[in-house]
Structure formats: structure tokens, C-alpha cells
C-alpha atoms as a PDB file:
ATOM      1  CA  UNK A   1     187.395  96.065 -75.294  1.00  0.00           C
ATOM      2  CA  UNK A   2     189.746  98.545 -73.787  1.00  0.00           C
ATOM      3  CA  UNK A   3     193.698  98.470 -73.516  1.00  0.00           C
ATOM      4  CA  UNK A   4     193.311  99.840 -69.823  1.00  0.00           C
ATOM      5  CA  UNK A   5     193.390  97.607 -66.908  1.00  0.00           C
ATOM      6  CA  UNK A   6     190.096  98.022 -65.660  1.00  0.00           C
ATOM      7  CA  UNK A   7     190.280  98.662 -61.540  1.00  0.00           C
ATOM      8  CA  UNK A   8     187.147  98.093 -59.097  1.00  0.00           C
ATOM      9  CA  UNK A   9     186.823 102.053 -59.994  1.00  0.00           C
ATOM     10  CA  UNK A  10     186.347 101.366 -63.886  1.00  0.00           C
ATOM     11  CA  UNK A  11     183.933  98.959 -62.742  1.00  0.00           C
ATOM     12  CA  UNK A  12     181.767 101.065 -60.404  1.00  0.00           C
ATOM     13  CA  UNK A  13     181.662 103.787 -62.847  1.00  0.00           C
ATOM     14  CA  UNK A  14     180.285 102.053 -65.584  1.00  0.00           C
ATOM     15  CA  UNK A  15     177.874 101.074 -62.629  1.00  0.00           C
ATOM     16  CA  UNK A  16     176.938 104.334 -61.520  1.00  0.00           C
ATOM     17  CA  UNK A  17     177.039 105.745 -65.311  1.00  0.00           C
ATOM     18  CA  UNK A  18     173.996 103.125 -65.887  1.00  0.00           C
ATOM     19  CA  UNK A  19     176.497 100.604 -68.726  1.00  0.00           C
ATOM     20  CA  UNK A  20     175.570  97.249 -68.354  1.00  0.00           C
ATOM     21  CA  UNK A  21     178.406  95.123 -70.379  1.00  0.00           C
ATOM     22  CA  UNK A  22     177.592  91.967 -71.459  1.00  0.00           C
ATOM     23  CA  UNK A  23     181.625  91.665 -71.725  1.00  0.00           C
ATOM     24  CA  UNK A  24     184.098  93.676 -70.761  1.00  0.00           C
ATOM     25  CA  UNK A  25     187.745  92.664 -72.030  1.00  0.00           C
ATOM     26  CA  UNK A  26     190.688  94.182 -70.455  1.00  0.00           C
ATOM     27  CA  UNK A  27     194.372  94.003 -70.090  1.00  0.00           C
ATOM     28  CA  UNK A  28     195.364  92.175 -67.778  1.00  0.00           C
ATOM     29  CA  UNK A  29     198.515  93.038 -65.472  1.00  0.00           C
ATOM     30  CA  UNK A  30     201.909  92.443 -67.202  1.00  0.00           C
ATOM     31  CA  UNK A  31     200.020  92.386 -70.692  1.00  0.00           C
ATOM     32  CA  UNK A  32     202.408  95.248 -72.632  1.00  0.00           C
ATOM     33  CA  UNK A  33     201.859  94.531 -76.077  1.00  0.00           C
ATOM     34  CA  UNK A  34     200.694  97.223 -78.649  1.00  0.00           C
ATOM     35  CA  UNK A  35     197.127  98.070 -78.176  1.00  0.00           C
ATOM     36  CA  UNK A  36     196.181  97.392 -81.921  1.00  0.00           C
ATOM     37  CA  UNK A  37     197.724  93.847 -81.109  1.00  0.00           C
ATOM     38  CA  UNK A  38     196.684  93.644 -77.922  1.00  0.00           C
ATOM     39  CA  UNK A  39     192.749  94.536 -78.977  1.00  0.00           C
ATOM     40  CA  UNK A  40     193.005  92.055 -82.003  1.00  0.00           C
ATOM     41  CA  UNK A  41     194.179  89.239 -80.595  1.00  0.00           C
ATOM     42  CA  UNK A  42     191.338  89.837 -77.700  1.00  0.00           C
ATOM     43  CA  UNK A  43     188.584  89.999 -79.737  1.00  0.00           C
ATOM     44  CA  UNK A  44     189.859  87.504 -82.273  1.00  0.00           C
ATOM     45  CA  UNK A  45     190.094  85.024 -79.140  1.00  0.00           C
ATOM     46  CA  UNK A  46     186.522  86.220 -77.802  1.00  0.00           C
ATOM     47  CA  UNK A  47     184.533  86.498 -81.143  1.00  0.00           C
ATOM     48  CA  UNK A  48     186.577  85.004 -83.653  1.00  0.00           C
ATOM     49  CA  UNK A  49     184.375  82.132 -84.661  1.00  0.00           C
ATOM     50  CA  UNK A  50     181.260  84.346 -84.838  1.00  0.00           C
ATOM     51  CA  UNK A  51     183.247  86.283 -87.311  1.00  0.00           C
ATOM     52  CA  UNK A  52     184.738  83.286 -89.304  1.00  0.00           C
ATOM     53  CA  UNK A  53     180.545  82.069 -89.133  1.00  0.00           C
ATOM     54  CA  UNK A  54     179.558  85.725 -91.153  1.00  0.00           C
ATOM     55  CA  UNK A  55     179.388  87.650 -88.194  1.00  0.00           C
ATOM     56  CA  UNK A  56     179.228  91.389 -87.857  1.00  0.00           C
ATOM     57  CA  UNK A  57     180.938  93.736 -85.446  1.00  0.00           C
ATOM     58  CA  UNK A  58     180.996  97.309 -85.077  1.00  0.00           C
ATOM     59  CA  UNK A  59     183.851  98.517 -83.097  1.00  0.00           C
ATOM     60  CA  UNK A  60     184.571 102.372 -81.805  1.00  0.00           C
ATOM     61  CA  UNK A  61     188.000 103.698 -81.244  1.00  0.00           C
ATOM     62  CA  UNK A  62     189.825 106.681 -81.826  1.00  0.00           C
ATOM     63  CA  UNK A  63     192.941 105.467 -82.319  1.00  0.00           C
ATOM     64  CA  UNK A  64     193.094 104.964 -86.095  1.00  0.00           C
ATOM     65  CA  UNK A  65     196.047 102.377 -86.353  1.00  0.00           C
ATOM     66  CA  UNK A  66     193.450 100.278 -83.910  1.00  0.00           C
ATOM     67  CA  UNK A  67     190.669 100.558 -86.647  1.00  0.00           C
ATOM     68  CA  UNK A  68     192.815  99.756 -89.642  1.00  0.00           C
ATOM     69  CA  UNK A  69     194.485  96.865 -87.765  1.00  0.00           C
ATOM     70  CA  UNK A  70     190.919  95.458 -87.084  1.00  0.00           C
ATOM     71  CA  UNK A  71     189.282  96.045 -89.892  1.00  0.00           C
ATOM     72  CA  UNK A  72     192.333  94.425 -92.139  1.00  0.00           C
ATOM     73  CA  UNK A  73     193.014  91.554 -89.588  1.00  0.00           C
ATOM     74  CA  UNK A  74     189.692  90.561 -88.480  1.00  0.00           C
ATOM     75  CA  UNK A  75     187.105  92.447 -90.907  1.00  0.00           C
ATOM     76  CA  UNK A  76     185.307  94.330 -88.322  1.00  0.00           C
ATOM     77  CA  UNK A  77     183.368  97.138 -89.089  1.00  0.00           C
ATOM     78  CA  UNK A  78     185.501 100.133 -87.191  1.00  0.00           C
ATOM     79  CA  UNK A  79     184.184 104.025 -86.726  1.00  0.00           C
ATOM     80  CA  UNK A  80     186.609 106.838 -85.086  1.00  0.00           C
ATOM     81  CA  UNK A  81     184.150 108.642 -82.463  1.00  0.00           C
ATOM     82  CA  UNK A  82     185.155 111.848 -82.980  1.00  0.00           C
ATOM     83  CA  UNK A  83     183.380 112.066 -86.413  1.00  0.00           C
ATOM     84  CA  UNK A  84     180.082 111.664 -83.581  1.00  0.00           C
ATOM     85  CA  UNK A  85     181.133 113.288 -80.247  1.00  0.00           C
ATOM     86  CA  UNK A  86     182.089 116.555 -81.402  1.00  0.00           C
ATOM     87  CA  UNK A  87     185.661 116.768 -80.439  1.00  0.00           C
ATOM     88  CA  UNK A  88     186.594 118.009 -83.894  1.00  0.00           C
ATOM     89  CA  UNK A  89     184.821 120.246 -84.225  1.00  0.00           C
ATOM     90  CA  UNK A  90     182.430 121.080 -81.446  1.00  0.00           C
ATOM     91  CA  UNK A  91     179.129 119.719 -82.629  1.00  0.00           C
ATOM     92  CA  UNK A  92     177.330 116.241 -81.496  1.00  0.00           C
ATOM     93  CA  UNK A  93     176.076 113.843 -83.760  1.00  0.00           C
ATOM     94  CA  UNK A  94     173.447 111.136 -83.129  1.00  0.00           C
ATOM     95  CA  UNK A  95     173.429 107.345 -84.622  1.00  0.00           C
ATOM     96  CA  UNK A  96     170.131 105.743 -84.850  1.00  0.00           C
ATOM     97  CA  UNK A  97     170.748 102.867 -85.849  1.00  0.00           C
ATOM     98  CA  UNK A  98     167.715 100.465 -87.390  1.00  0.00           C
END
């Protein structure tokens, strides 16, 4: 789930980077809410019943009103990526996850 609008160029990329999506949700043209709204409402109108049913999601974003918005509106299991890609403080950290 991104708040971009994904061009042919997003698309290609993932492509050429070797990410096969299963689903890809982006904003469509026009579409200015807030991302935190904008990403909850998405994924509450993609997986909502899954979640109502017991399911599980683990979501990644860096922006920390995002993770706190899904996490208190939808339950979803949200991780900032920094802690794991270094950008704080120039070390990489691996997930394995079982």
C-alpha cells in the first residue's frame, strides 16, 4: 500500500527489481486525503474482513502517525523500517521470520 500514484515506471521497477505483488494499492488521481487516512481506509476496504475474521497483518512504514493510525484503527501489526535498514544509524538488520 503506498500513498504514491504508482506510474507505468513504479510498475516496471518493481519488475526489473524482481517484486512480484500479489496487490499493489495506490492512490488514485484526485485522491488528496491524508496518507494515514488515505492508507486506512485502503486496507480497511481491501482486508478488512480478514481482519474482523482474526486476521494478522504486518505493515512497514516510516511514517509513524501511519503506524499508530493503523495499529489503533484497524489493529495491524506496524514496524518503522529504519529500526532494520540502517538509516539511523548506519547498520543493517535482518528479519527471519519463522
Amino acid at each position: 500500500c503506498t500513498a504514491r500514484n504508482m506510474s507505468n515506471a513504479d510498475y516496471m521497477l518493481l519488475e526489473l527489481l524482481g517484486i512480484d505483488c500479489k496487490v499493489i494499492i495506490s492512490r488514485a488521481n484526485g485522491d488528496n486525503r491524508q496518507d494515514a487516512i488515505y492508507k486506512a481506509s485502503r486496507l480497511k476496504e481491501q482486508f478488512g474482513e480478514y481482519l474482523a475474521n482474526g486476521g494478522e497483518i504486518i505493515f512497514w512504514d516510516d511514517k509513524q502517525d501511519i503506524r499508530e493510525t493503523l495499529k489503533n484503527d484497524l489493529g495491524i501489526i506496524c514496524v518503522d523500517p529504519q529500526i532494520y535498514n540502517g538509516v539511523n544509524d548506519d547498520t543493517m538488520r535482518a528479519i527471519t521470520m519463522h
